[in-house]
Protein backbone atom coordinates (compact mmCIF):
# COMPACT_ATOMS: atom_id res chain seq x y z
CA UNK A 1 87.55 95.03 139.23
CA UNK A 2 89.45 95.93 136.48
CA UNK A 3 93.36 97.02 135.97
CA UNK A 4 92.75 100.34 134.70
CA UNK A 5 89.79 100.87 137.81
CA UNK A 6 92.35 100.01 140.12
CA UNK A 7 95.31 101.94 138.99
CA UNK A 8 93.80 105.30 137.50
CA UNK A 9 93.43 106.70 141.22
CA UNK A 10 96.60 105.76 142.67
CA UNK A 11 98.44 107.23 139.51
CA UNK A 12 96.47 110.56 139.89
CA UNK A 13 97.56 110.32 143.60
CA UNK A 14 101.65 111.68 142.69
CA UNK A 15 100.44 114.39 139.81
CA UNK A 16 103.83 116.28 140.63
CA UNK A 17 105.72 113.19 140.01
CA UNK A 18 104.25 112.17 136.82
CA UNK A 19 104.60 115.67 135.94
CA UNK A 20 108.18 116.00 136.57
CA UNK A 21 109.03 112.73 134.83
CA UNK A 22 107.26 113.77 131.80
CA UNK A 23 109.25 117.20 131.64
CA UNK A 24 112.35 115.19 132.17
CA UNK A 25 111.14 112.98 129.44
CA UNK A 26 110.62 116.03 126.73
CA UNK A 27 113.69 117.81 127.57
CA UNK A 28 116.14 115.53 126.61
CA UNK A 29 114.34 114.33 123.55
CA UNK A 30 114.14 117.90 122.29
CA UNK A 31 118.02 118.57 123.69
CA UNK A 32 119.02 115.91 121.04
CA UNK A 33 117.38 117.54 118.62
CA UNK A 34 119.05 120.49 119.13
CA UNK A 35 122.03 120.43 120.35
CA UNK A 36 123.32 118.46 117.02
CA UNK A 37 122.96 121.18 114.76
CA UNK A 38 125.82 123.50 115.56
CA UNK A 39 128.13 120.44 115.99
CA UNK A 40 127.37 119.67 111.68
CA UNK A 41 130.52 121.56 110.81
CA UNK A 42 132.66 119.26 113.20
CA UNK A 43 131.22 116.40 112.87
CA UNK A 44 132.58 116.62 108.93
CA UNK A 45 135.79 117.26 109.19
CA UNK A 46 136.03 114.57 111.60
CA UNK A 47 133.65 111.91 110.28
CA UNK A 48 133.80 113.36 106.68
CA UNK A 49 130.16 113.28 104.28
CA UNK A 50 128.64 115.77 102.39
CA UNK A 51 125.47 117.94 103.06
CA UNK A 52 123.22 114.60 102.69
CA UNK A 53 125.44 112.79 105.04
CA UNK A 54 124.82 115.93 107.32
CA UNK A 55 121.10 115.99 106.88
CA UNK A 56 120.84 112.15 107.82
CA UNK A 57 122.62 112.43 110.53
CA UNK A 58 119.59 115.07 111.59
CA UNK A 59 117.05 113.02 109.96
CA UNK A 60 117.58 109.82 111.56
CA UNK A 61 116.92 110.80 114.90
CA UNK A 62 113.90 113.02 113.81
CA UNK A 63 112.69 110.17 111.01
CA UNK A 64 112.29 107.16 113.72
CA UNK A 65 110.92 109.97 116.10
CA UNK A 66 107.88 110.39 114.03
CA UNK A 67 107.92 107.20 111.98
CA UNK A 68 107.64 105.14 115.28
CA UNK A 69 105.62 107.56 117.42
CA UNK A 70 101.93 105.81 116.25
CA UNK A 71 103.55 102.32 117.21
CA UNK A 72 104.84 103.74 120.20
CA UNK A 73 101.28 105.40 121.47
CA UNK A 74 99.86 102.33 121.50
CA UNK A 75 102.69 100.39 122.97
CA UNK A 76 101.90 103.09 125.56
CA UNK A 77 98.44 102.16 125.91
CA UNK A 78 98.77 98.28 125.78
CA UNK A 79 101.67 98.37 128.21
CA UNK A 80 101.22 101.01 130.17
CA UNK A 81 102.96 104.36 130.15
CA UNK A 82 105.06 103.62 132.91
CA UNK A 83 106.85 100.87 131.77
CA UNK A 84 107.04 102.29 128.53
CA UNK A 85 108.48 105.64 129.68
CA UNK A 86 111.21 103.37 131.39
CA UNK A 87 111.88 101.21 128.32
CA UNK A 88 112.43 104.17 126.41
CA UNK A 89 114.78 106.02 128.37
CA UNK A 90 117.09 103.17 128.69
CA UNK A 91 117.34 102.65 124.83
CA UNK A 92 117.86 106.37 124.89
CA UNK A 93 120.70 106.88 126.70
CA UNK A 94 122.19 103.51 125.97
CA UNK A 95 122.15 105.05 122.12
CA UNK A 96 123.77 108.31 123.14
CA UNK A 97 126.82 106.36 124.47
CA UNK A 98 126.97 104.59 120.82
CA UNK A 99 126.62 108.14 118.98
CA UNK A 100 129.44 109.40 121.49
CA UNK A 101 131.98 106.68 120.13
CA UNK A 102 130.92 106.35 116.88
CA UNK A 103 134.16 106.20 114.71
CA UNK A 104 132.70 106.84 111.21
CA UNK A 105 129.65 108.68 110.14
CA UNK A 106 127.69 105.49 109.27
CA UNK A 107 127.83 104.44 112.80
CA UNK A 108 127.16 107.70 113.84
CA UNK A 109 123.84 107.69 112.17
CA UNK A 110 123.01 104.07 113.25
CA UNK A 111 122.97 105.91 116.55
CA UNK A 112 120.69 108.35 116.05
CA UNK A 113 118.23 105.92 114.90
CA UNK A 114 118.59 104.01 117.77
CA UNK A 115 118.33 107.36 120.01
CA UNK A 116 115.09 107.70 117.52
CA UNK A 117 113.53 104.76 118.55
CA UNK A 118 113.86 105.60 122.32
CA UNK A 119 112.55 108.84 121.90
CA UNK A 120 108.79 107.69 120.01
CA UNK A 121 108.79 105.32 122.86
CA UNK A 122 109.35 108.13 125.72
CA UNK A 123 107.44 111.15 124.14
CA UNK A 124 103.88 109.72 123.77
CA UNK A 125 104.01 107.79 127.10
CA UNK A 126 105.10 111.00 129.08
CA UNK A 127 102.12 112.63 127.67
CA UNK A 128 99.95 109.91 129.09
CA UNK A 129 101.43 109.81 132.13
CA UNK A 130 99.82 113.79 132.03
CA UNK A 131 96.91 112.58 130.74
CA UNK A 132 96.60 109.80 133.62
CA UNK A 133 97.25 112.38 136.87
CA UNK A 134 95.22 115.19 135.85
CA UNK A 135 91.60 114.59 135.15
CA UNK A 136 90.81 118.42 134.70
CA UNK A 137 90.94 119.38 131.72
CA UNK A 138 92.14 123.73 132.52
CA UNK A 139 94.86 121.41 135.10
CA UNK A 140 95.30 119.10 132.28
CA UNK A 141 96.36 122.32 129.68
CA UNK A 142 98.63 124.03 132.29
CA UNK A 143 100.44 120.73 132.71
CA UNK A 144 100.94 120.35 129.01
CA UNK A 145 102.52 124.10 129.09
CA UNK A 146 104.98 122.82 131.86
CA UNK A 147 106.10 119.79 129.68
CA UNK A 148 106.31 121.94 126.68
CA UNK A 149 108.66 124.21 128.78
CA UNK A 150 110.89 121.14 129.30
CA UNK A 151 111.28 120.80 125.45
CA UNK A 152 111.50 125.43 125.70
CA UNK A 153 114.13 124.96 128.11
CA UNK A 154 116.17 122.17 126.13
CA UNK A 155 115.88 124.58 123.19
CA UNK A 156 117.02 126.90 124.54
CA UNK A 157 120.13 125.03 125.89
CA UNK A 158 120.97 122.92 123.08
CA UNK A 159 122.69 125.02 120.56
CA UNK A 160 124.64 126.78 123.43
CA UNK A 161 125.84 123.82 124.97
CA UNK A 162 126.33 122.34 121.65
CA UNK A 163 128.64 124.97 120.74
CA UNK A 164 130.78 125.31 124.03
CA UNK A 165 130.77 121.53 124.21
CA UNK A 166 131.76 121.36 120.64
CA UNK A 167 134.97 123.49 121.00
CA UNK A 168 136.07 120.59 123.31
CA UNK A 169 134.70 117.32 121.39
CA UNK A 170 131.68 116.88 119.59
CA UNK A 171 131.02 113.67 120.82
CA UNK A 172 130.35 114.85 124.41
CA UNK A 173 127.45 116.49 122.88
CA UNK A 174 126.04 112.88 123.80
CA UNK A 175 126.95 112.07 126.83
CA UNK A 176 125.08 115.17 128.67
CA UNK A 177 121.86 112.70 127.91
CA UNK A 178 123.36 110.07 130.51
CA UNK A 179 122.99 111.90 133.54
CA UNK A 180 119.48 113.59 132.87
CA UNK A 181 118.64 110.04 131.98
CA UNK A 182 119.45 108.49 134.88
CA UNK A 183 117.76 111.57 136.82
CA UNK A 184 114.28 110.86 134.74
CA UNK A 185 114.73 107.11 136.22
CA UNK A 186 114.91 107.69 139.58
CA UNK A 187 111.43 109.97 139.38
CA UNK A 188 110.03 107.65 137.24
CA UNK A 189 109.81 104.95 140.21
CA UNK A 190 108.13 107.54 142.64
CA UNK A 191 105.38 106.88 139.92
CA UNK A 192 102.39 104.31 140.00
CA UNK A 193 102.32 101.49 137.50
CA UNK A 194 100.19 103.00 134.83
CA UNK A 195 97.01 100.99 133.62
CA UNK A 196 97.38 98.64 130.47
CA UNK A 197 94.68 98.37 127.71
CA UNK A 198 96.29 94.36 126.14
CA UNK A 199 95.54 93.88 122.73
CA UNK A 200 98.04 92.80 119.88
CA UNK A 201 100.63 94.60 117.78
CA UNK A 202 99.45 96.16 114.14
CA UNK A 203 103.25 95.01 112.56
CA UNK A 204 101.74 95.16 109.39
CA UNK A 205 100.80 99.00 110.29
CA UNK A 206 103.97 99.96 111.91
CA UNK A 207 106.09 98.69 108.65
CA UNK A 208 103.78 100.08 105.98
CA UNK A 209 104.44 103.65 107.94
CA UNK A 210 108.60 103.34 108.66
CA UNK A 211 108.71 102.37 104.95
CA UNK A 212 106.06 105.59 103.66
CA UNK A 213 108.18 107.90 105.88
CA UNK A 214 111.41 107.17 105.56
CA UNK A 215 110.92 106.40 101.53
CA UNK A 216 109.81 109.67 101.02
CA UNK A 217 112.54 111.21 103.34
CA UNK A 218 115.24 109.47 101.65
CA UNK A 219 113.59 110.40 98.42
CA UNK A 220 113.43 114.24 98.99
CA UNK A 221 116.97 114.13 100.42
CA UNK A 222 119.04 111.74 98.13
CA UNK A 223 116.98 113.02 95.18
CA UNK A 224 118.51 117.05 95.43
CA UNK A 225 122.53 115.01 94.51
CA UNK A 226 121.25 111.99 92.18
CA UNK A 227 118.24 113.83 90.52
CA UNK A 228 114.30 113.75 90.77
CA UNK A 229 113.95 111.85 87.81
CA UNK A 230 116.53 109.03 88.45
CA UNK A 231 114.84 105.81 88.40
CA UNK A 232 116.09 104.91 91.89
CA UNK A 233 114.87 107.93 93.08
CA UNK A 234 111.69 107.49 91.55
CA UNK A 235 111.49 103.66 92.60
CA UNK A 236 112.04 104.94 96.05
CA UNK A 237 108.90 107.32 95.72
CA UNK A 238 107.26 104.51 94.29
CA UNK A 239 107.63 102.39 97.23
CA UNK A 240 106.60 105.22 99.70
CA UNK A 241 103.52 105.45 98.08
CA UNK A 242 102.46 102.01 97.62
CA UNK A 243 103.56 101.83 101.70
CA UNK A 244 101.41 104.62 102.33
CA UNK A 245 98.25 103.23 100.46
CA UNK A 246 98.96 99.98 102.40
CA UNK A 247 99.30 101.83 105.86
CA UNK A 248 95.30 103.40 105.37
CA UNK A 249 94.21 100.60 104.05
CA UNK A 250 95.48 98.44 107.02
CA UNK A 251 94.39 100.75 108.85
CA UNK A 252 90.46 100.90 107.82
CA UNK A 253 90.28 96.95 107.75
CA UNK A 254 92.91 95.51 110.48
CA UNK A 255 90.76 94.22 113.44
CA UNK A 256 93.38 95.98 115.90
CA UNK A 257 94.98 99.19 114.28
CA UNK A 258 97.62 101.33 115.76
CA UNK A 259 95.51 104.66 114.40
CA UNK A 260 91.83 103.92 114.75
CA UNK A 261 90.47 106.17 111.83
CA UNK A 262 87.60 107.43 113.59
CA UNK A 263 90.23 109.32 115.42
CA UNK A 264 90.20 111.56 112.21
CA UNK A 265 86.26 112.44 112.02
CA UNK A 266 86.98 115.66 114.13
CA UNK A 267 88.04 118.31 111.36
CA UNK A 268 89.05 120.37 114.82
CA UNK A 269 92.17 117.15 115.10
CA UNK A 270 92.57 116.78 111.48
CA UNK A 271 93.14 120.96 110.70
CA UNK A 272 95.33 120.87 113.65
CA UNK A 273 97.56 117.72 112.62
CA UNK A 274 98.00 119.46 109.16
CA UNK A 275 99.26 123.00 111.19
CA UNK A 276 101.56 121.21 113.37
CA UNK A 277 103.23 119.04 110.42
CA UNK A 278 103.67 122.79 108.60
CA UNK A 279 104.57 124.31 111.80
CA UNK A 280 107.20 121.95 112.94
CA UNK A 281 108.78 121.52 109.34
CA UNK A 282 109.61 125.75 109.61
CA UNK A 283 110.83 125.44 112.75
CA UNK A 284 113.33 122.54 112.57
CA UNK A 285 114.18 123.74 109.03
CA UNK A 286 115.53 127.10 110.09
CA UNK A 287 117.33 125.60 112.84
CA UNK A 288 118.85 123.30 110.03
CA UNK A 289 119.90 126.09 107.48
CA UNK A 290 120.77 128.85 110.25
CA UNK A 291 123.54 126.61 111.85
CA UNK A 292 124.99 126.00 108.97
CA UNK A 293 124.27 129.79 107.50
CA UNK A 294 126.03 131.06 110.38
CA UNK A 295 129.38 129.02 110.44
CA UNK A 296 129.53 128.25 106.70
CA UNK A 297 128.85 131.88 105.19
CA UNK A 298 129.11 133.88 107.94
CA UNK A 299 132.39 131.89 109.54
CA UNK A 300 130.94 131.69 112.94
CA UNK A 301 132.37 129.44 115.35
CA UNK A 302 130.28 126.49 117.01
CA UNK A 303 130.21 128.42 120.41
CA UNK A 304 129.08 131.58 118.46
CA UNK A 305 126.46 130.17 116.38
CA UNK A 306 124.98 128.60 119.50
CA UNK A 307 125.07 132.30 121.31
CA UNK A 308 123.11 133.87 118.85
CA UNK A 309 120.22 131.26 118.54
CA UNK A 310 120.20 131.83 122.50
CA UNK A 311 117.83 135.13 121.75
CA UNK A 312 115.23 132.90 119.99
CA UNK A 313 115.45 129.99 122.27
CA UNK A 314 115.36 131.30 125.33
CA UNK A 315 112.81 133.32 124.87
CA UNK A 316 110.31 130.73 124.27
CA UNK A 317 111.50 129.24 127.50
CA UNK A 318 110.39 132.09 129.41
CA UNK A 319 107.18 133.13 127.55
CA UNK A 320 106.38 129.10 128.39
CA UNK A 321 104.17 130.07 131.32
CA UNK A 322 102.66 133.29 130.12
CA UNK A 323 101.38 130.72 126.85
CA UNK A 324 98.96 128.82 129.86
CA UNK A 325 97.67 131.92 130.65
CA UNK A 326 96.79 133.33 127.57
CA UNK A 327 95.33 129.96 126.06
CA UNK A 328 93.12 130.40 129.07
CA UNK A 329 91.80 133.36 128.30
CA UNK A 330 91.90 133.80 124.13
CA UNK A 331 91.45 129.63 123.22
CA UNK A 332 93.47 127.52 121.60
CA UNK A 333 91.98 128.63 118.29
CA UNK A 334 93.36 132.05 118.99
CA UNK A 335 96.68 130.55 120.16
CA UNK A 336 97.46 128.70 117.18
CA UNK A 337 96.49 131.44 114.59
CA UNK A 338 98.43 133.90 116.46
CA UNK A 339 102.09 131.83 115.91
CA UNK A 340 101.34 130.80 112.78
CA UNK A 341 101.39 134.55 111.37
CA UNK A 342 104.16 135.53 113.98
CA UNK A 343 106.66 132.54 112.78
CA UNK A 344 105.85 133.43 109.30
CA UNK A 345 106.70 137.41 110.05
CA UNK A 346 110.26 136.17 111.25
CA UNK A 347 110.44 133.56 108.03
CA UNK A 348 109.65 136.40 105.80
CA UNK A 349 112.14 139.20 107.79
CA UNK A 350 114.95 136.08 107.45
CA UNK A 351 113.73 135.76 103.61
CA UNK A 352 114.48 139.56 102.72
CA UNK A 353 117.68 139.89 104.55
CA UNK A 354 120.95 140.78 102.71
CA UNK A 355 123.48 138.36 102.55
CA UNK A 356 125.99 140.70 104.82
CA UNK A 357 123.48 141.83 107.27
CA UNK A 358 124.85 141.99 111.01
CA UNK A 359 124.45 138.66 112.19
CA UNK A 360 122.85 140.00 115.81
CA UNK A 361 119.69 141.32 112.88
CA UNK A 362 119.61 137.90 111.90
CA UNK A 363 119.33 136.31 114.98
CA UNK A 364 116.71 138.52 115.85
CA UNK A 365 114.70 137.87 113.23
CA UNK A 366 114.94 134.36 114.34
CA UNK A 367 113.34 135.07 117.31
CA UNK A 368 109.89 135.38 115.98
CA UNK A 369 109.93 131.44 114.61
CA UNK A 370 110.66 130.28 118.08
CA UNK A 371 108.54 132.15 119.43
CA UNK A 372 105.57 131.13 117.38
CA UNK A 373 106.11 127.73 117.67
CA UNK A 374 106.00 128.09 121.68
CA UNK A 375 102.41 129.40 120.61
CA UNK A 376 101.04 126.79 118.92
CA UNK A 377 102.81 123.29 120.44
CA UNK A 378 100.83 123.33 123.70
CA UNK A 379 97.64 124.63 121.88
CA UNK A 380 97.73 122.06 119.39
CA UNK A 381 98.39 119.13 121.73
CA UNK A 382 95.25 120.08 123.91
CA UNK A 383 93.50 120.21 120.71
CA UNK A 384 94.26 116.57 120.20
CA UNK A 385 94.01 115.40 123.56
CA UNK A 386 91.20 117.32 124.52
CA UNK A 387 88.84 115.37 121.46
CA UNK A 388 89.90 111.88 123.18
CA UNK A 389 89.13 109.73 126.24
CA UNK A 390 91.93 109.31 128.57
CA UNK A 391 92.12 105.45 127.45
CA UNK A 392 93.06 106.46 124.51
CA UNK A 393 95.53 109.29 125.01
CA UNK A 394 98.78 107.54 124.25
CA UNK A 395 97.54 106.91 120.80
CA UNK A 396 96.26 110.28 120.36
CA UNK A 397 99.79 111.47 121.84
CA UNK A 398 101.73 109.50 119.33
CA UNK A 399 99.26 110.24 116.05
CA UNK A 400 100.64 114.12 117.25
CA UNK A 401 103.56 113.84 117.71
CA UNK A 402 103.86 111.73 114.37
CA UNK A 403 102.65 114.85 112.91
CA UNK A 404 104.98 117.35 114.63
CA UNK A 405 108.21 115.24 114.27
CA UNK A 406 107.14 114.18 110.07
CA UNK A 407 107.35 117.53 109.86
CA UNK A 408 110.32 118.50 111.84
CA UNK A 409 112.30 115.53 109.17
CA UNK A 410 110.42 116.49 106.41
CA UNK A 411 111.72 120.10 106.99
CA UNK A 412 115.12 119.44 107.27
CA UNK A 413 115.14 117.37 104.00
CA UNK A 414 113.46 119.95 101.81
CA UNK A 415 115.40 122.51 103.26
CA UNK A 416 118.36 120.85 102.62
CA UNK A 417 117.36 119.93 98.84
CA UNK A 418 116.89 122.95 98.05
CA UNK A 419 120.16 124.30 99.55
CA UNK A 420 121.79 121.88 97.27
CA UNK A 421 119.87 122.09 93.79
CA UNK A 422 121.41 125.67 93.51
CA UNK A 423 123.44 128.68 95.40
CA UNK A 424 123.33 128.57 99.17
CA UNK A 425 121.53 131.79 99.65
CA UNK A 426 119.34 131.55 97.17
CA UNK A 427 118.18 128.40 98.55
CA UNK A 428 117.69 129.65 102.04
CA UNK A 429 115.92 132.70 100.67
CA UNK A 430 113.30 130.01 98.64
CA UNK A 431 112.67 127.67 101.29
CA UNK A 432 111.98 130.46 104.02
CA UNK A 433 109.76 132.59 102.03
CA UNK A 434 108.02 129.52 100.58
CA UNK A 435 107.11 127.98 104.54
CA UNK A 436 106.13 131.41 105.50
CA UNK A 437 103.12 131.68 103.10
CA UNK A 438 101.86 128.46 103.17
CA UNK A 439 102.09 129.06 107.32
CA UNK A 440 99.54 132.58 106.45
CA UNK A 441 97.74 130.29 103.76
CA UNK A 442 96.84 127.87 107.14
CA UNK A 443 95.86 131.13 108.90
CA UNK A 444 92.04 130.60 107.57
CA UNK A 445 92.38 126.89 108.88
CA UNK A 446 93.33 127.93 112.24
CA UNK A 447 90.70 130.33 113.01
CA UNK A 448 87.92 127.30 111.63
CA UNK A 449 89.18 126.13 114.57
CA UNK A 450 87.32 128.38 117.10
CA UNK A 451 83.99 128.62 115.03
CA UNK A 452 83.92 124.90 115.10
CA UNK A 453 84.39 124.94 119.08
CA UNK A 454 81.65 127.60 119.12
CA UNK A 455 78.97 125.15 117.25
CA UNK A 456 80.21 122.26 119.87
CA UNK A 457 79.41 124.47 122.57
């Protein structure tokens, strides 16, 4: 018999385990995500850098999320996502300790790389560990929902304990992650080792795609101060696009890739990967410029600014397990259609606001881009998933979540060029009414979607 015929049954046999592990998993990855932004402010006139110094220290954590997220699916796959899940978690909270006693900003970001790298290892594996217990697929998309609602629930969190933890010391804004670490741990080994698919390591791959990514991130971000046409700036774009042209090809002719290409001949995954890089990039964008909207130009406190994203992020929390319901009934199709115009109706309302407005309008208007995301995550991950054999789900998991976290870094550095190439405002106005209509241009691609199902079918 084989490994995976062995183990398959006996990790179905704890569902609620592997369940609970993965929520554990996704909360604290999207907490640090989070609950950084309304610390920004503090973190500079402690650490000192500019708005790029800022932005990396954002971007780091979100750039080795995504860059390392197609490595880390398969590292799921070939080790199995057990002992990957543990792996990660360890670097993860061993990395929040270094961000907590960082004494300069440099070390600071070295950090959040570090906490990066852990959390590509945990995110894709804790999907697996889904996809392993729970063979039905209607189980398998109400599952999904729950571990989405561990992210909702972090969301929803992070910028208020950011703030209160903030008006003590921004650094124990890291050290929250020990304890929920060392809770994920002690579910994890109520878990069964999870199958293993050996094969060897595409390094090649993995470096051609860190260098693309974080080439073009570093471009987009260091470009707004030095200038788009400065020849390091341009050498830098250079080399993310010779990276990126070695990545495919690698890709199409390495005899063991990290993404198999054929995972790309469903137009159904490749609209949706497009969707959830736009998506993600208005989402953690907003988040971005709002923080530092409220307490820069508004002259909101850390504490405050968390309060009033509370409205937006806790509301997705609690519309997390009416979204299982109603992808059971309208589709996913539906599902993702129906955020992408909602997110871009807050994005727009955000866009046309006065300067002065009261800042309880503006975080109401907020409320619609959270909300819309809570829409469309879950749907688009069951897209994915749904199009692959459970074999291969921690490489379809990480290809996803490549796409979702790209975006959320990608995001964050446009946002935050364009803050700086000009007046704040006038910046924030540009960037949010430029997401929302691409978001209603992707409208037409989301509803492809369900006539696409309907000729499978």
């Amino acid at each position: 018999m084989s490994v995976s015929t062995v183990s398959r049954p006996a990790v179905a046999a704890r569902p609620r385990a592997s369940l609970a592990v993965a929520m554990l998993g996704f909360f604290v990855v999207a907490l640090d995500a989070q609950i950084v932004n309304v610390a920004l402010p503090g973190i500079r006139n402690d650490l000192g850098g500019g708005l790029s110094g800022l932005q990396w220290v954002v971007t780091g954590y979100t750039l080795m999320f995504s860059a390392l997220q197609l490595f880390a699916g398969t590292f799921s796959d070939r080790v199995g996502a057990r002992r990957a899940y543990g792996l990660g978690m360890i670097v993860f909270v061993v990395a929040s300790a270094a961000c907590a006693f960082s004494p300069a900003l440099p070390a600071l970001v070295s950090g959040r790389i570090l906490q990066g790298i852990g959390a590509a290892i945990i995110t894709p594996a804790s999907l697996a560990l889904i996809r392993e217990a729970y063979h039905d697929a209607a189980a398998r998309g109400r599952a999904i929902v729950y571990w989405g609602l561990g992210g909702s629930v972090a969301a929803a969190a992070g910028p208020v304990v950011g703030g209160l933890l903030t008006q003590i010391d921004w650094r124990l804004i890291f050290f929250v992650n020990v304890p929920v670490g060392a809770a994920a741990l002690a579910v994890l080994s109520r878990v069964t080792p999870s199958p293993r698919r050996p094969a060897p390591f595409d390094w090649a791959g993995q470096i051609s795609a860190v260098a693309a990514l974080a080439s073009l991130t570093y471009g987009i971000i260091e470009g707004a101060e030095a200038g788009y046409g400065a020849p390091g700036i341009l050498l830098v774009f250079a080399v993310g696009a010779v990276s990126a042209a070695a990545f495919i090809m690698l890709q199409a002719r390495g005899r063991h890739p990290m993404i198999p290409l054929d995972l790309f001949r469903s137009r159904a995954v490749s609209t949706t990967l497009v969707i959830a890089v736009v998506t993600m990039a208005a989402f953690y964008g907003v988040v971005f410029v709002q923080s530092l909207y409220f307490q820069q130009v508004r002259g909101s406190s850390a504490l405050e600014t968390g309060l009033l994203f509370l409205p937006m992020t806790a509301l997705v929390a609690l519309l997390n397990p009416l979204v299982a319901r109603l992808m059971a009934r309208y589709g996913h199709a539906a599902m993702i259609a129906t955020g992408q115009v909602v997110m871009a109706t807050g994005l727009a309302g955000l866009c046309l606001l006065p300067p002065d407005a009261p800042v309880l309008l503006v975080a109401a208007l907020m409320v619609p881009v959270g909300v819309g995301g809570s829409f469309t995550v879950p749907s688009i991950i069951a897209v994915v998933l749904d199009h692959v054999p459970a074999e291969r789900a921690g490489t379809a998991s990480g290809v996803v979540n490549t796409a979702r976290q790209a975006g959320g870094s990608l995001g964050v550095a446009i946002f935050g060029a364009v803050l700086a190439s000009g007046e704040f405002m006038a910046g924030l106005r540009t960037s949010l009414g430029a997401t929302a209509a691409v978001l209603i241009i992707l409208v037409l691609a989301s509803l492809t979607l369900r006539r696409r199902r309907q000729r499978e079918i």
